[in-house]
C-alpha atoms as a PDB file:
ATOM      1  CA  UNK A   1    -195.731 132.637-128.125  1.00  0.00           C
ATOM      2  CA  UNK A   2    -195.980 132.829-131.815  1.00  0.00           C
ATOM      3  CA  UNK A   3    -198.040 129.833-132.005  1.00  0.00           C
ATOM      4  CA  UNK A   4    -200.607 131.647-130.096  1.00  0.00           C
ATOM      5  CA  UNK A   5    -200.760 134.678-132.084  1.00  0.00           C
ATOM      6  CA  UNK A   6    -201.043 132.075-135.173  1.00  0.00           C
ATOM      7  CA  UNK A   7    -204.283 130.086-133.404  1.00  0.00           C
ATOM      8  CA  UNK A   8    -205.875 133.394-132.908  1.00  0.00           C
ATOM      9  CA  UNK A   9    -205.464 134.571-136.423  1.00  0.00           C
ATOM     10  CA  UNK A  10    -206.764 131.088-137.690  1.00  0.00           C
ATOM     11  CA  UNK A  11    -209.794 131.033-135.282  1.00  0.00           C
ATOM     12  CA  UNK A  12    -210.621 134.302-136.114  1.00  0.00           C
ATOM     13  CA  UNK A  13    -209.984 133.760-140.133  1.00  0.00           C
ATOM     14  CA  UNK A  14    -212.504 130.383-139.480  1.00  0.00           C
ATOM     15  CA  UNK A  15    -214.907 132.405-138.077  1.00  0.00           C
ATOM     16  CA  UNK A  16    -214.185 130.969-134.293  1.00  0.00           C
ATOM     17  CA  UNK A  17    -214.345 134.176-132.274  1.00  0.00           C
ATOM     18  CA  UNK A  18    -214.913 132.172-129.178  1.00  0.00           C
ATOM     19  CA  UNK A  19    -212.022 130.304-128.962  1.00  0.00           C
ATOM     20  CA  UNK A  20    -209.563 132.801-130.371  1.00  0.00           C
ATOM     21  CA  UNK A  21    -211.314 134.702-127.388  1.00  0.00           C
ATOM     22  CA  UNK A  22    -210.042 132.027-124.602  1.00  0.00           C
ATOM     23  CA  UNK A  23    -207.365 131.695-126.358  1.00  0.00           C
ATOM     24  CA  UNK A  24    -206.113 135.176-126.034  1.00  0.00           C
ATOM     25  CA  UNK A  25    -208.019 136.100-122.265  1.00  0.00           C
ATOM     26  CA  UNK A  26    -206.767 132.679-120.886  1.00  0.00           C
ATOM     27  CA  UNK A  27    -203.422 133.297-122.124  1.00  0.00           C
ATOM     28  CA  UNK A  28    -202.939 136.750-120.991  1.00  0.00           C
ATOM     29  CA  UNK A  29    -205.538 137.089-117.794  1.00  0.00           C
ATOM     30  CA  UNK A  30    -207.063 134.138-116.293  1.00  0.00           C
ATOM     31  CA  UNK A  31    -204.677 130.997-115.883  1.00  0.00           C
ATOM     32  CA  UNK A  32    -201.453 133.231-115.749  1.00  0.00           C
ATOM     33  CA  UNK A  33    -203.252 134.877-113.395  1.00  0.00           C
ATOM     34  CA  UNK A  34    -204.509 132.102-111.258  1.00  0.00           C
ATOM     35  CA  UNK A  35    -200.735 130.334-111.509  1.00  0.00           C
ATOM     36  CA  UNK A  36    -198.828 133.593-110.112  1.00  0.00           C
ATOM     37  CA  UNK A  37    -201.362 133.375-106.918  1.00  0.00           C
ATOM     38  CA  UNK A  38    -201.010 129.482-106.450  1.00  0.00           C
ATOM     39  CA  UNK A  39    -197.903 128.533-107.547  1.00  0.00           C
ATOM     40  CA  UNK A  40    -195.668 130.506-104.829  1.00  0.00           C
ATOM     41  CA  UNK A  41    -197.974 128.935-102.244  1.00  0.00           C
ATOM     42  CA  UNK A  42    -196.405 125.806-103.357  1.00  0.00           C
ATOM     43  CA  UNK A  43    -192.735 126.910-103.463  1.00  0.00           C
ATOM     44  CA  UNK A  44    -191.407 130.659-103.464  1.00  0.00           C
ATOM     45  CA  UNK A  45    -189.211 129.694-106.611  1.00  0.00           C
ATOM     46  CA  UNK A  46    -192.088 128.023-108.705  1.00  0.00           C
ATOM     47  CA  UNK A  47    -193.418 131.523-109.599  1.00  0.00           C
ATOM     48  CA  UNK A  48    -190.998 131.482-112.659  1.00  0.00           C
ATOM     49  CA  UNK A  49    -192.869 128.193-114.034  1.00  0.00           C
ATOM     50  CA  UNK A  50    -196.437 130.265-114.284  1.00  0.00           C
ATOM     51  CA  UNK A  51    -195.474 131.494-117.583  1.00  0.00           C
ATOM     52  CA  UNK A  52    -194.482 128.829-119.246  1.00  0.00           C
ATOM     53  CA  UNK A  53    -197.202 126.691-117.644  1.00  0.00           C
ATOM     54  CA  UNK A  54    -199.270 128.849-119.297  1.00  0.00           C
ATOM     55  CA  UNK A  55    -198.027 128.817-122.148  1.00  0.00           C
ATOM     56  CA  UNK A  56    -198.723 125.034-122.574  1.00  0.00           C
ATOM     57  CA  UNK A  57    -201.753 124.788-121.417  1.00  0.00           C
ATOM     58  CA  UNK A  58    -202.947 127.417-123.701  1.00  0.00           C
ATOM     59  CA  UNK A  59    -200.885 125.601-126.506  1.00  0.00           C
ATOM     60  CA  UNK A  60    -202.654 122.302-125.487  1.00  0.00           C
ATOM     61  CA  UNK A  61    -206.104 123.881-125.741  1.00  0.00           C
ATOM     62  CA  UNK A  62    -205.166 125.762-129.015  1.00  0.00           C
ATOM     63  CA  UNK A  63    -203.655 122.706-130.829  1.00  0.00           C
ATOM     64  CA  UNK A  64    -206.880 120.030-129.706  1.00  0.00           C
ATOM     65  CA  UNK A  65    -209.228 123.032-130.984  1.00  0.00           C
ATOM     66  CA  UNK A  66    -207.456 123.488-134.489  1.00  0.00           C
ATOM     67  CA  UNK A  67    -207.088 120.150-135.093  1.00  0.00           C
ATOM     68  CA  UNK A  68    -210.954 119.477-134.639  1.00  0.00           C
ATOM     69  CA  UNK A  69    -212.119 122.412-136.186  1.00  0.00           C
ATOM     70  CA  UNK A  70    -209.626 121.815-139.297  1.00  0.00           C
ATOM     71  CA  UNK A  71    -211.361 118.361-139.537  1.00  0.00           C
ATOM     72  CA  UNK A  72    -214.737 119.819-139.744  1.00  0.00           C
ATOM     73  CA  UNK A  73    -213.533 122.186-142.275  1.00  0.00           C
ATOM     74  CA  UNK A  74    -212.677 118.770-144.439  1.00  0.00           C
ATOM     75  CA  UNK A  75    -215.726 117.170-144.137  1.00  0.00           C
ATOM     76  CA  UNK A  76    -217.999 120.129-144.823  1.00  0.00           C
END
């Protein structure tokens, strides 16, 4: 969790509203969301994995955007 709160400070101090945006909606709203619907379709006990799958997909998408946006910041 703290790593999120960190990549929406940075995209927001880089002056990347968009992705600190889907950062912090797909985080709290949309794939959460999404998981807590499918995943108990799948098995009743899985529900307890939509947070944490959650939390690394949004890590995933957080991580890939930082590290190309800090390599634009290098070459600019």
């Amino acid at each position: 969790m703290p790593f999120h709160i960190f990549s929406t400070y940075y995209f927001q101090a880089i002056l990347k509203p968009r992705s600190a945006f889907i950062v912090s909606v797909s985080r709290g709203l949309v794939i959460s969301g999404v998981l807590i619907f499918i995943l108990p379709l799948i098995n009743p006990n899985a529900l307890w994995l939509a947070m944490v799958l959650t939390e690394i997909i949004v890590a995933i998408y957080a991580g890939v955007s930082m590290i190309k946006y800090t390599r634009h910041l290098s070459t600019q």
